[in-house]
N, C-alpha and C. Protein backbone atom coordinates (compact mmCIF):
# COMPACT_ATOMS: atom_id res chain seq x y z
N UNK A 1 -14.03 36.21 -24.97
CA UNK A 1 -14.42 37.04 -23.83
C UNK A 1 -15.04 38.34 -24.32
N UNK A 2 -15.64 38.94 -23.67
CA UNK A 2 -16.52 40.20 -23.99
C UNK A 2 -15.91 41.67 -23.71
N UNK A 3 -16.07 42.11 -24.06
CA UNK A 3 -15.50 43.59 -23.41
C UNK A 3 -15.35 43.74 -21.82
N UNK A 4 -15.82 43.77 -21.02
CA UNK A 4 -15.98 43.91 -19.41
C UNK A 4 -15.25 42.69 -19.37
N UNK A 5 -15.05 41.38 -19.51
CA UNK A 5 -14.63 40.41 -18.97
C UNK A 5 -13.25 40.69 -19.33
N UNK A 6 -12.88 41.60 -20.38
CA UNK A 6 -11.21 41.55 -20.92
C UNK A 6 -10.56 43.03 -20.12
N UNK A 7 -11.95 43.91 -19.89
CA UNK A 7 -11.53 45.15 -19.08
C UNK A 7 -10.58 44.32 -17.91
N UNK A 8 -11.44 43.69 -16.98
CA UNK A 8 -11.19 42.88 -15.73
C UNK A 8 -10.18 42.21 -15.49
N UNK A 9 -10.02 41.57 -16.96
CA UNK A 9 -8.88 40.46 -17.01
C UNK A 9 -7.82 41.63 -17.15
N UNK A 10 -7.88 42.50 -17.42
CA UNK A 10 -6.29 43.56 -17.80
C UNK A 10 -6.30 44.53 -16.40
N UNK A 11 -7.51 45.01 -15.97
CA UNK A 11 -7.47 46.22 -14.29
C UNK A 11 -6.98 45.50 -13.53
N UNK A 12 -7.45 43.73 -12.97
CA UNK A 12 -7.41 43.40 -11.58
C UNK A 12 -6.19 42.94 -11.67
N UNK A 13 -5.13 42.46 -12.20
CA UNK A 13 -3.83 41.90 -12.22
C UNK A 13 -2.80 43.39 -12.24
N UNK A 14 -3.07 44.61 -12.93
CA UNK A 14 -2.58 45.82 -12.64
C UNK A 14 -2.69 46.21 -11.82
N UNK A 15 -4.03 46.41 -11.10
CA UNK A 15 -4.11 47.12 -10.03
C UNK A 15 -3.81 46.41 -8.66
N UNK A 16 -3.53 45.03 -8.90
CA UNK A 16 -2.74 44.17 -7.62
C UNK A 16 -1.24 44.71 -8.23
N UNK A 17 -0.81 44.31 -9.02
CA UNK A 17 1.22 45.10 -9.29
C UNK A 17 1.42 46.42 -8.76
N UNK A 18 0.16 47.16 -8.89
CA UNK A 18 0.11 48.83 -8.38
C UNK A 18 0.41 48.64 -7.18
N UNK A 19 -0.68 48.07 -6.18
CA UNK A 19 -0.56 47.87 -4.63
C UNK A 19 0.60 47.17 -4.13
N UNK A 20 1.23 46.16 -5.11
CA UNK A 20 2.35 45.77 -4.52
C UNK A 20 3.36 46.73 -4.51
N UNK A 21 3.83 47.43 -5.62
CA UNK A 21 4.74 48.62 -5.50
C UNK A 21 4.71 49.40 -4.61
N UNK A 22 3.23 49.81 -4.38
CA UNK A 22 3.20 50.76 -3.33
C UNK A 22 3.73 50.43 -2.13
N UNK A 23 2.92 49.38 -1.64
CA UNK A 23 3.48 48.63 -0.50
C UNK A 23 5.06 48.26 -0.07
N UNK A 24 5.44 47.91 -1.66
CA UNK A 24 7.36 47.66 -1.41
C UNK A 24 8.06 49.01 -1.37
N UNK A 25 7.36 49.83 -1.32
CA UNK A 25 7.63 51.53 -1.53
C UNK A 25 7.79 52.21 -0.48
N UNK A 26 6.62 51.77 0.46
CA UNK A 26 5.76 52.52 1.50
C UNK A 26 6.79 51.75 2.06
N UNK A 27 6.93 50.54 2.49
CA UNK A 27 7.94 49.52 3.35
C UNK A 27 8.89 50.18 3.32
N UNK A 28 9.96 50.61 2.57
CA UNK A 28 11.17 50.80 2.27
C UNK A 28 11.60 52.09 2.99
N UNK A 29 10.55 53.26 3.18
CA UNK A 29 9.91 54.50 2.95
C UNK A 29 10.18 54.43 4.79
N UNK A 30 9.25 53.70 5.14
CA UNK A 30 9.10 53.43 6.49
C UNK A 30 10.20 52.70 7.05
N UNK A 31 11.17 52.06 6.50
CA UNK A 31 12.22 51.35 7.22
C UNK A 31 13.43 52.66 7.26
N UNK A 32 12.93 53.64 6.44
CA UNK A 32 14.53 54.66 6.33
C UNK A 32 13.91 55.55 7.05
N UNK A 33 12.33 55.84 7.44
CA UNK A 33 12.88 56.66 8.21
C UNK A 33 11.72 58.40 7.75
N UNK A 34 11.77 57.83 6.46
CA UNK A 34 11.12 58.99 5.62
C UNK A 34 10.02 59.40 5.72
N UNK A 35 9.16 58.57 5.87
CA UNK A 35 7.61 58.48 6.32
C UNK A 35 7.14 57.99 7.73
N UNK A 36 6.33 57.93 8.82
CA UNK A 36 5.66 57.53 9.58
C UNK A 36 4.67 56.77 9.56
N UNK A 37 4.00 55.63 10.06
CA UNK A 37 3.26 54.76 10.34
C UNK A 37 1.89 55.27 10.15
N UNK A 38 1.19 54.99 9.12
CA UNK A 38 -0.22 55.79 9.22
C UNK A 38 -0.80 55.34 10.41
N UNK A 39 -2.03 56.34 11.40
CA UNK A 39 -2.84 56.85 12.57
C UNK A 39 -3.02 55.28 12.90
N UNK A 40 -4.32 55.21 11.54
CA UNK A 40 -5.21 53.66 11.77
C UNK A 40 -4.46 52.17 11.61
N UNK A 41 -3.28 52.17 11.34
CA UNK A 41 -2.62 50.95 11.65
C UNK A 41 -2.01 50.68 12.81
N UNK A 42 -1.86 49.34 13.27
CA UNK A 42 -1.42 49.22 14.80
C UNK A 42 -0.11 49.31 14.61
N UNK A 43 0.53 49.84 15.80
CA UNK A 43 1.99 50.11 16.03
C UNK A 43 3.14 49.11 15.43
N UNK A 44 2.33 48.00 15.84
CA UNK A 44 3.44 46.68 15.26
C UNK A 44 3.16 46.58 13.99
N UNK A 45 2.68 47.55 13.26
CA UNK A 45 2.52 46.97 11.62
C UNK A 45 3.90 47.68 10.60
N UNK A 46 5.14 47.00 11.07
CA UNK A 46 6.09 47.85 10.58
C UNK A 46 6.34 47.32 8.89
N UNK A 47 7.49 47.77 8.59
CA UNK A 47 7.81 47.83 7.26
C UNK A 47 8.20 46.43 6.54
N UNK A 48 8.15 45.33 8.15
CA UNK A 48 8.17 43.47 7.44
C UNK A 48 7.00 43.42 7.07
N UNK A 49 5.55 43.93 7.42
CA UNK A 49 4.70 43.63 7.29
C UNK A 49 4.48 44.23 5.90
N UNK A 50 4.61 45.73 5.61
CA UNK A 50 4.40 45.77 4.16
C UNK A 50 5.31 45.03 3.18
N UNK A 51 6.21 44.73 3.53
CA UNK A 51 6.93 43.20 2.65
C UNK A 51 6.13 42.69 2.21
N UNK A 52 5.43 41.92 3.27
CA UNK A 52 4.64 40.63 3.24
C UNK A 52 3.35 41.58 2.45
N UNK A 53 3.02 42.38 2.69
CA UNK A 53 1.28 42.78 1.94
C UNK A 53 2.40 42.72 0.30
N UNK A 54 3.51 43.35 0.13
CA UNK A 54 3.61 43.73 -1.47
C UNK A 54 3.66 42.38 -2.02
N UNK A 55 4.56 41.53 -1.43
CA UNK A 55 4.46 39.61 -1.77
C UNK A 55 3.33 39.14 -2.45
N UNK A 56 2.08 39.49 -1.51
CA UNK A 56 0.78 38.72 -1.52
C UNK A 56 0.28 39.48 -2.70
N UNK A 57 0.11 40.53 -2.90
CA UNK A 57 -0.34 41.75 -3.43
C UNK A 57 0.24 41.38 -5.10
N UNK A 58 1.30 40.91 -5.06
CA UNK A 58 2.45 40.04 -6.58
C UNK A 58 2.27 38.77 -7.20
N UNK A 59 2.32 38.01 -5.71
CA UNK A 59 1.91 36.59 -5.65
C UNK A 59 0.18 36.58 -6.88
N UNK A 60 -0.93 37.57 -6.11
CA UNK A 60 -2.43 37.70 -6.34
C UNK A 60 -2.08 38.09 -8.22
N UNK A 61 -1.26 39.03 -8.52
CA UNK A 61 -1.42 39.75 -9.73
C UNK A 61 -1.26 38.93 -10.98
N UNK A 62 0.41 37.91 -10.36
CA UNK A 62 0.82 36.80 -11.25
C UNK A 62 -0.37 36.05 -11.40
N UNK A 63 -1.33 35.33 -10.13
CA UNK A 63 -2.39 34.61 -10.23
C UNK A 63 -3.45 34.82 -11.62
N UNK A 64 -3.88 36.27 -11.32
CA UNK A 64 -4.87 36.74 -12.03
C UNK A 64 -4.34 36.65 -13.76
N UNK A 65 -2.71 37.00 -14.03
CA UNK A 65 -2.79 37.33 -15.44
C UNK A 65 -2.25 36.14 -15.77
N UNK A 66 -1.90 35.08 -14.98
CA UNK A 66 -2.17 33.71 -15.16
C UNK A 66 -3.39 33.28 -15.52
N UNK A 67 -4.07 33.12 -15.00
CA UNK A 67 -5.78 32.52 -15.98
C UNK A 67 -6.25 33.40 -16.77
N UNK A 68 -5.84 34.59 -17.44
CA UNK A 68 -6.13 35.46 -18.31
C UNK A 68 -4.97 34.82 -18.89
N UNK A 69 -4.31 34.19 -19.13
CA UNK A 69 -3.32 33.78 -20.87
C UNK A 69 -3.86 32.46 -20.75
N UNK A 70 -4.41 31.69 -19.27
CA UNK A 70 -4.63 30.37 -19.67
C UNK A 70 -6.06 30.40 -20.44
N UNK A 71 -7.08 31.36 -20.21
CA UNK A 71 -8.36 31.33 -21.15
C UNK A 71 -8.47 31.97 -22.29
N UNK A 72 -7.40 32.68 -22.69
CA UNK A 72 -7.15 33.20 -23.80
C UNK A 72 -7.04 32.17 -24.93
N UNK A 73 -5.81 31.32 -24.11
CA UNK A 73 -4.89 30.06 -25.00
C UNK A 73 -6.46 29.31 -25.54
N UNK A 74 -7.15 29.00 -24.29
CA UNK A 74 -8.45 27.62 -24.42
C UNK A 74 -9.10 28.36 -25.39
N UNK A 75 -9.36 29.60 -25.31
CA UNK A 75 -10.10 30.14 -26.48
C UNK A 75 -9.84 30.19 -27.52
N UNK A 76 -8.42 30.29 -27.84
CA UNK A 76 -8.02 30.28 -29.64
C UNK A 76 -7.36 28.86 -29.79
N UNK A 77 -7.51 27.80 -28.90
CA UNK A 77 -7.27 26.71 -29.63
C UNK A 77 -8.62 25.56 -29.35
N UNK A 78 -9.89 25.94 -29.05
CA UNK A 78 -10.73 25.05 -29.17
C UNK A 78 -11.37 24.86 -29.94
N UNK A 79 -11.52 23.45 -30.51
CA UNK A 79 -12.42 23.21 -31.40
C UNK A 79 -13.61 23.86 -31.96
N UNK A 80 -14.68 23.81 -30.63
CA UNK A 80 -15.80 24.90 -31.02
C UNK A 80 -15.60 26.21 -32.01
N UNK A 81 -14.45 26.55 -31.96
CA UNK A 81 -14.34 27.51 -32.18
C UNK A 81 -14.06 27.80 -34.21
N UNK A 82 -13.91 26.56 -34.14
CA UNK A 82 -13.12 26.13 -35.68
C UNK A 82 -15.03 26.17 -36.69
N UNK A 83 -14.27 26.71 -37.82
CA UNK A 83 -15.78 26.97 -39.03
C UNK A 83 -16.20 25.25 -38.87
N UNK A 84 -17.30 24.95 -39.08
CA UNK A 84 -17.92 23.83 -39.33
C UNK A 84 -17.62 23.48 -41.17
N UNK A 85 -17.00 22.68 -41.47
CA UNK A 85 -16.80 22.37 -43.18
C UNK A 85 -18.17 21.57 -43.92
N UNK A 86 -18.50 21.97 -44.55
CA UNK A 86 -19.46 20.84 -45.53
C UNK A 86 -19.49 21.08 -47.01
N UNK A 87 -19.76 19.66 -47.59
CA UNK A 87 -19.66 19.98 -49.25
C UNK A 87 -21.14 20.20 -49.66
N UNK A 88 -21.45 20.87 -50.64
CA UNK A 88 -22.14 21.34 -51.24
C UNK A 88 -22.30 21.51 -52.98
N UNK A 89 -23.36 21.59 -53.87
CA UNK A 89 -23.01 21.94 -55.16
C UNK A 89 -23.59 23.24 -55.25
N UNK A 90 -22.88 24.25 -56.26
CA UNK A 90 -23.02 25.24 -56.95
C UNK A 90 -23.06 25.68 -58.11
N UNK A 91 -23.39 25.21 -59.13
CA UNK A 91 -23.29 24.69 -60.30
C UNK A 91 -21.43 23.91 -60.89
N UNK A 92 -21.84 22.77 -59.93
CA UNK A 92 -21.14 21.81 -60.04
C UNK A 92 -20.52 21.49 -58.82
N UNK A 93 -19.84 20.55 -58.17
CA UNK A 93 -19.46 20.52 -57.26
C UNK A 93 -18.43 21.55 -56.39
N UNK A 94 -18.63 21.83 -55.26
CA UNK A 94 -17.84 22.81 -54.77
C UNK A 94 -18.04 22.54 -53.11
N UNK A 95 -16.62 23.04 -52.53
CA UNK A 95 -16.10 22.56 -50.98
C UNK A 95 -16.55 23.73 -50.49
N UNK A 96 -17.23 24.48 -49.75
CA UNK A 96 -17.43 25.26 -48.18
C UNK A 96 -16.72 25.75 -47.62
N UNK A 97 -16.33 26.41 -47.07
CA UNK A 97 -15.91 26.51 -45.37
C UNK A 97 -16.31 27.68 -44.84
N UNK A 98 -17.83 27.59 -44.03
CA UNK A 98 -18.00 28.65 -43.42
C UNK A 98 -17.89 28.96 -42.43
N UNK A 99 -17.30 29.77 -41.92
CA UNK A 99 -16.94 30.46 -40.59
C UNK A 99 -16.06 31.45 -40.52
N UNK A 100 -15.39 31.34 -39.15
CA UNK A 100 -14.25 32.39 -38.78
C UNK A 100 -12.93 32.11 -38.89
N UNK A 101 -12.44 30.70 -38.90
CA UNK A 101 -11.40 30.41 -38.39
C UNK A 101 -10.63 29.74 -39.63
N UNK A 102 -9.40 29.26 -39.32
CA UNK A 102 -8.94 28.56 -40.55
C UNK A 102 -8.86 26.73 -40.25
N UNK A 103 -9.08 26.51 -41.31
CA UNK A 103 -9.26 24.57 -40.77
C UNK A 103 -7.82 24.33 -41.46
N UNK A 104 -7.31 23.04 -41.43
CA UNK A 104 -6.19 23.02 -41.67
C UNK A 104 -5.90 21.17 -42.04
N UNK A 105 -5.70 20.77 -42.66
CA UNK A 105 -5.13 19.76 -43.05
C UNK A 105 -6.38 18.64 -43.43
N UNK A 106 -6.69 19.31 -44.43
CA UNK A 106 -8.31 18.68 -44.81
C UNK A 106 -8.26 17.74 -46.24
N UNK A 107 -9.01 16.74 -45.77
CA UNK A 107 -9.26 15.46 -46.33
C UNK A 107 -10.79 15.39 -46.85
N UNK A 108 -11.27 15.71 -47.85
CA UNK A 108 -12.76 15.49 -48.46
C UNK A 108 -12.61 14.31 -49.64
N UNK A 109 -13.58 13.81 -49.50
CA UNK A 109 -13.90 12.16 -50.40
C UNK A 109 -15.39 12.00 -50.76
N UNK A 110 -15.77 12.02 -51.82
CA UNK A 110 -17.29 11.60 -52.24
C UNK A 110 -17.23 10.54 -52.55
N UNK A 111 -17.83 9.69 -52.36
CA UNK A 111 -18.35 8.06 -52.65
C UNK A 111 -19.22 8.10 -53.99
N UNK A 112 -18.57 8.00 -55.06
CA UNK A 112 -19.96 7.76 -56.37
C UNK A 112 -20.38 6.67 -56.20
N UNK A 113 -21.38 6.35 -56.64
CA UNK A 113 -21.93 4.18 -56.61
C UNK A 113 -21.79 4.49 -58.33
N UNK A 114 -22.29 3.22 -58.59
CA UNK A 114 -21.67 2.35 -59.93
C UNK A 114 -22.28 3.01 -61.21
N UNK A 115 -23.33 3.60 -60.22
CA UNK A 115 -24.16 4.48 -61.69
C UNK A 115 -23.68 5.73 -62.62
N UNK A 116 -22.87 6.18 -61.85
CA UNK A 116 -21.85 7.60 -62.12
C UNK A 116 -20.88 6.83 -62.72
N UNK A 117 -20.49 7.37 -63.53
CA UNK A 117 -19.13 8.01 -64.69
C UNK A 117 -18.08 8.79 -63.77
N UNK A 118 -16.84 8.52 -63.38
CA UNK A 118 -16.09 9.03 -62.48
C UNK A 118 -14.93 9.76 -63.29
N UNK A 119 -14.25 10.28 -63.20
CA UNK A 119 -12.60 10.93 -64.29
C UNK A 119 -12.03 12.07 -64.04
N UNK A 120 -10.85 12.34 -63.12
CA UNK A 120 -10.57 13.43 -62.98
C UNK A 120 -10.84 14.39 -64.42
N UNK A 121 -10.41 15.98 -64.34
CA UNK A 121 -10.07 16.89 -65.18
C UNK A 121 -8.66 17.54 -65.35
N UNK A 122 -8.69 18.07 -66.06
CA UNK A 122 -7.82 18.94 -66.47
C UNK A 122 -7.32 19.90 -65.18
N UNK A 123 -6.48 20.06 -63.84
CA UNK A 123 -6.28 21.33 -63.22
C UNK A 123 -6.73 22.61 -63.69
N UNK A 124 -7.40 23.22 -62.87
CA UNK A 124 -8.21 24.92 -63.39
C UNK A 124 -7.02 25.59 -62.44
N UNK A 125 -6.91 27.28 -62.72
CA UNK A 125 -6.31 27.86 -61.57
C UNK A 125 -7.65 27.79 -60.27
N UNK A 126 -9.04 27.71 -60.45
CA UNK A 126 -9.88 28.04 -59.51
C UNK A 126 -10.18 26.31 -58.85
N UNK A 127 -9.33 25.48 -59.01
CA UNK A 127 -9.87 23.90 -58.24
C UNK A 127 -8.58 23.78 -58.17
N UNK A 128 -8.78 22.94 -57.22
CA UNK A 128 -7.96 22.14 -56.38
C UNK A 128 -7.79 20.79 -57.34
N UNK A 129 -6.23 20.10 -57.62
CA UNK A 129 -6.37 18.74 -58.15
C UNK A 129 -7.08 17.99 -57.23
N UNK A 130 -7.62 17.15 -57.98
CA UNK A 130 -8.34 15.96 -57.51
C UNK A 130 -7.88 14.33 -58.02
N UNK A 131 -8.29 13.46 -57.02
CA UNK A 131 -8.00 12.12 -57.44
C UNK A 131 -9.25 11.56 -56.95
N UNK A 132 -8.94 10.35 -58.35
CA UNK A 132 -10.55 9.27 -58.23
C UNK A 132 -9.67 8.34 -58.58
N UNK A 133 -10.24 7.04 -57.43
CA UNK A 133 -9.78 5.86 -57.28
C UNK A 133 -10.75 5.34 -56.77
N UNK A 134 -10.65 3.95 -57.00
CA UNK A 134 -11.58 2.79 -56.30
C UNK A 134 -11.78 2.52 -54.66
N UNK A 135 -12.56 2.34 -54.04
CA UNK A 135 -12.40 2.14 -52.90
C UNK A 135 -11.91 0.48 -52.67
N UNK A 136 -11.57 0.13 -51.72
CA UNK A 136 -10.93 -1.39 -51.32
C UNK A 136 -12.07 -2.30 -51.00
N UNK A 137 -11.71 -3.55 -51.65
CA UNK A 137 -13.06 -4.02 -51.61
C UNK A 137 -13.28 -5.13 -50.01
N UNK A 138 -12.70 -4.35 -48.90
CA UNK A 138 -12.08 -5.30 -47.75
C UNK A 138 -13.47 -5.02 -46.64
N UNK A 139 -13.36 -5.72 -45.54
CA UNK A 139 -14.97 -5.80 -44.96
C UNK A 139 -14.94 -4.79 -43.93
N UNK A 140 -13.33 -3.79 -43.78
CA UNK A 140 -13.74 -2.54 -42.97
C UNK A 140 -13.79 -0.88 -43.96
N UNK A 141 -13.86 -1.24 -45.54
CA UNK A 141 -14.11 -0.23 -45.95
C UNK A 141 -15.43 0.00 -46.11
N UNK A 142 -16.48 1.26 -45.66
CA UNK A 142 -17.12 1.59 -45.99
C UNK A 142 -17.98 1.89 -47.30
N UNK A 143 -17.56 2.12 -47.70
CA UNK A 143 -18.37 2.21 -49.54
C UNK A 143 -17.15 1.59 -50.47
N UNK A 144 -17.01 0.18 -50.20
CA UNK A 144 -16.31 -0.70 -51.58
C UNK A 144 -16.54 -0.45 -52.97
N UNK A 145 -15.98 -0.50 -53.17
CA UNK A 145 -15.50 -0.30 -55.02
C UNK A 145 -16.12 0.75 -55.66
N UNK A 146 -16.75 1.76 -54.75
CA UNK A 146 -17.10 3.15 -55.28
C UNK A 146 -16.29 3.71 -55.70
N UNK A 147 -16.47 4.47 -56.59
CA UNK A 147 -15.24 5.39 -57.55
C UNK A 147 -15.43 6.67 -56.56
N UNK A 148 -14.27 7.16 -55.82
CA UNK A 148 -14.13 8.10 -55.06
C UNK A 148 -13.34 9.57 -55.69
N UNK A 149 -13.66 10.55 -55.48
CA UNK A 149 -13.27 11.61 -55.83
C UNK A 149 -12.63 12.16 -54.46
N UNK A 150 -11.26 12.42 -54.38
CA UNK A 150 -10.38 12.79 -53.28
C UNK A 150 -9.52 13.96 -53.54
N UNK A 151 -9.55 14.92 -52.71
CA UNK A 151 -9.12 16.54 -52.67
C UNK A 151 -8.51 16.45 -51.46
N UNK A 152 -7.14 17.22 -50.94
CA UNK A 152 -6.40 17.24 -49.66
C UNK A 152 -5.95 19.04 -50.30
N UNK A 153 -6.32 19.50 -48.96
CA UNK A 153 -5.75 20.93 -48.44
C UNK A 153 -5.14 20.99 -47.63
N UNK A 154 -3.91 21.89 -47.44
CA UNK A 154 -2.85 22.25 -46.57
C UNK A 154 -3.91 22.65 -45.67
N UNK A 155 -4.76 24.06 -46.01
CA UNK A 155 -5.37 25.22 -45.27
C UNK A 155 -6.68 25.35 -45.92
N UNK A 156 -7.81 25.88 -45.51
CA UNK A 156 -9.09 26.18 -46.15
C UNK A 156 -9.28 27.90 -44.59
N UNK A 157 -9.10 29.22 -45.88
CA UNK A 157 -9.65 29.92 -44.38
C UNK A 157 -11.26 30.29 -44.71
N UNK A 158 -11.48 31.49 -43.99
CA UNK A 158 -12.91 31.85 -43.27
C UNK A 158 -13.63 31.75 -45.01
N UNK A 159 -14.60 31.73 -45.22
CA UNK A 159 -16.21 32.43 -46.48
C UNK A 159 -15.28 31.44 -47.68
N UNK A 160 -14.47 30.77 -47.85
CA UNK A 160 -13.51 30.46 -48.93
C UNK A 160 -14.13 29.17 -50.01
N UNK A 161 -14.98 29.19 -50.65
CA UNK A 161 -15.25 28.28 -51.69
C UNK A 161 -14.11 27.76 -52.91
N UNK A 162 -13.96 26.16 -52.56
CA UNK A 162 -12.53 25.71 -53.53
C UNK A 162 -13.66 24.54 -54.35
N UNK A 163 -13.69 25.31 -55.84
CA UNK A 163 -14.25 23.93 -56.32
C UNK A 163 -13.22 22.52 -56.52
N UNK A 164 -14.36 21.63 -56.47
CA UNK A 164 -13.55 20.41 -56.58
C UNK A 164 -14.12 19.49 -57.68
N UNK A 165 -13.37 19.93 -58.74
CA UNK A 165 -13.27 19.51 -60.64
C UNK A 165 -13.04 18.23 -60.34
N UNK A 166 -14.16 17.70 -61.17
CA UNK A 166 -14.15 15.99 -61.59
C UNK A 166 -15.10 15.97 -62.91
N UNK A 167 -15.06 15.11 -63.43
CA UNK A 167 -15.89 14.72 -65.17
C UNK A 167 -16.88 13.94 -64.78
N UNK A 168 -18.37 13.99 -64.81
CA UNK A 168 -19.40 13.17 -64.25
C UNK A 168 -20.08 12.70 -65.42
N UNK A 169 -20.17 11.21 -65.30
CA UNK A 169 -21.65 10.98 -66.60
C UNK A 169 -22.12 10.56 -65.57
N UNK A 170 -23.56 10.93 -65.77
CA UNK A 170 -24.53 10.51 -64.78
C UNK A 170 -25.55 9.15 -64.90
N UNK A 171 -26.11 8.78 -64.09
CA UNK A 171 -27.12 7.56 -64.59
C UNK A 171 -27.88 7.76 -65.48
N UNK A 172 -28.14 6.59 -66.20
CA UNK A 172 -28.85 6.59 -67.34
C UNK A 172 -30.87 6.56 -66.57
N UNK A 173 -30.67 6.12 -65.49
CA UNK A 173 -32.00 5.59 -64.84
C UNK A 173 -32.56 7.04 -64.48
N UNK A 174 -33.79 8.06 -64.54
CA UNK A 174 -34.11 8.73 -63.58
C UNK A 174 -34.26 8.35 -62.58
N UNK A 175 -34.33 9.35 -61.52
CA UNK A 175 -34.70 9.10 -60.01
C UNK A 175 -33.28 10.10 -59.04
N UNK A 176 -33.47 9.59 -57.30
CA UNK A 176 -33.19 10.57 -56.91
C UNK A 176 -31.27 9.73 -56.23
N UNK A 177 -30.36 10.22 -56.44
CA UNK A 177 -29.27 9.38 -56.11
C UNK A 177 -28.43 10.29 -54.55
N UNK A 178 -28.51 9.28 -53.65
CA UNK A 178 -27.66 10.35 -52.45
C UNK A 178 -25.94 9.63 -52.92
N UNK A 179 -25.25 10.81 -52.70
CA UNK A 179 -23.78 10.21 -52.84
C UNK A 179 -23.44 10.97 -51.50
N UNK A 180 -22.88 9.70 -50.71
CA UNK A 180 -22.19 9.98 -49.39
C UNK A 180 -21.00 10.69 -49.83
N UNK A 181 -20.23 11.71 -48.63
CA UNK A 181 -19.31 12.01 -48.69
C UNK A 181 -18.04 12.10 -47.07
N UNK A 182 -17.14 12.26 -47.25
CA UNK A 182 -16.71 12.64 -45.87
C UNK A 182 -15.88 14.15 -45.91
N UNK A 183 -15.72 15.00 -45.07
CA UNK A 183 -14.65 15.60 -44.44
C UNK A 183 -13.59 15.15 -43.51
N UNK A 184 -12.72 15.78 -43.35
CA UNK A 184 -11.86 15.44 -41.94
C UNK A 184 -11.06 16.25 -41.94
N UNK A 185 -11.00 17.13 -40.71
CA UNK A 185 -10.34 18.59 -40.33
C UNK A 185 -9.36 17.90 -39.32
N UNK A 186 -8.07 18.57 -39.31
CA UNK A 186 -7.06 18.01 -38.06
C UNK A 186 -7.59 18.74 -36.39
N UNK A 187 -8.69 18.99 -36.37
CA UNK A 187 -9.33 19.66 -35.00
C UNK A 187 -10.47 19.45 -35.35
N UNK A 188 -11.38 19.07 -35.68
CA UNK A 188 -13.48 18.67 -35.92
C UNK A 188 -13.18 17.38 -36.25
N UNK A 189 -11.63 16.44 -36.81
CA UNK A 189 -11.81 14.85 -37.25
C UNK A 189 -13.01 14.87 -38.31
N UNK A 190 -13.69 13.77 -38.42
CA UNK A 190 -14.16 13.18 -39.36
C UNK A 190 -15.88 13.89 -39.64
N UNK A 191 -16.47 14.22 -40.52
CA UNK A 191 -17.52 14.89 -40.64
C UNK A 191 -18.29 14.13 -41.89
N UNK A 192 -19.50 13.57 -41.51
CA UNK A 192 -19.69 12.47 -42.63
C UNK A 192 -21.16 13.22 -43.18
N UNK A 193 -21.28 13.42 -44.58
CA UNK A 193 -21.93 14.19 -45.37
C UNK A 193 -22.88 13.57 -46.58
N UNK A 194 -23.77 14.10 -47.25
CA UNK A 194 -24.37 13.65 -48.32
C UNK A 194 -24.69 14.49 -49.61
N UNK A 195 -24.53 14.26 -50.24
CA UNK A 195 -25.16 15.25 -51.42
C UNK A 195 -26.44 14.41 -52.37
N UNK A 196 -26.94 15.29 -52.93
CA UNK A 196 -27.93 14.89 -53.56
C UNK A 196 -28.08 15.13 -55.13
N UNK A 197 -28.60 14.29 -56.07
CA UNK A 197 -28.49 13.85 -57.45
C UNK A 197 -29.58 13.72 -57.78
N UNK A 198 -30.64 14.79 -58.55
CA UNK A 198 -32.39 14.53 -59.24
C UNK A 198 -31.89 14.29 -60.88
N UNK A 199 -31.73 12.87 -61.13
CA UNK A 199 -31.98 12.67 -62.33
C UNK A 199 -33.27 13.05 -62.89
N UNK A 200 -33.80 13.96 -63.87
CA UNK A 200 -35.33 13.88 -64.31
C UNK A 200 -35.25 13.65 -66.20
């Protein structure tokens, strides 16, 4: 929400609690005795009636700062709202996450094909362990018997680059190699990616 829309969301639910007080005030005020009936109200507008205005006047305020926590809530838990993840290289492979928000329970997988040399490394303090395993060679896996490189994060937050250490021999063939990859955030699900390989 914007400035004016959060002014609004905080004046109009106050300034209905204000009028109700007054009203359960003015009522009370007028039933003892203390005050008189203002000029411009009609005679029968006694002190049940400001009851009933402070009610409505409470009833209205709860309303208002009711959909001010319910669009608050939609706002800090919607998707849209979550960084978009993608992998990328930087002199050498390395994970993303740009945005604002924090992603959370993340699953990244590169697909090598047969031409790549696959082998985890050694743990760095600056990477994340990694695992490389075969894919299943069954007719609903997607890239069979590719040697996969697999990284899992608790958390990834906002501008945060985590390389992701693996040992590559590359093809012996020049030319240009795409290696598919995936993401999967527990709020964006599955995010399917590519990177690119110029043997020269």
């Amino acid at each position: 929400m914007d400035s004016l829309s959060v002014y609004y969301a905080c004046f109009i639910p106050l300034l209905c609690f204000m009028v109700s007080l007054f009203a359960a005030a003015y009522g009370f005020l007028l039933e003892a005795g203390v005050v008189t009936l203002p000029t411009v109200l009609p005679s029968w507008f006694g002190s049940f009636y400001f009851g009933i205005l402070s009610v409505a006047f409470l009833l209205l305020g709860v309303l208002f700062i009711s959909n001010t926590l319910i669009a608050v809530n939609q706002a800090a838990t919607n998707p849209e709202t979550l960084s978009a993840l993608r992998l990328s290289f930087e002199s050498g492979s390395t994970a993303h996450n740009f945005g604002k928000e924090l992603g959370e329970n993340i699953v990244a997988q590169i697909y090598f094909p047969s031409d790549f040399g696959v082998s985890p490394t050694s743990v760095t303090p600056a990477a994340y362990p990694t695992t490389v395993f075969a894919q299943a060679a069954t007719p609903i896996t997607t890239y069979p018997n590719r040697l996969t490189a697999a990284v899992t994060m608790d958390d990834l937050h906002e501008d945060m680059a985590v390389p992701i250490a693996v040992s590559l021999t590359m093809p012996k063939s020049k030319g240009t190699y795409k290696v598919p990859a995936d993401v999967w955030e527990r709020r964006l699900g599955l995010s399917r990616q590519e990177l690119t390989f110029e043997i020269s």
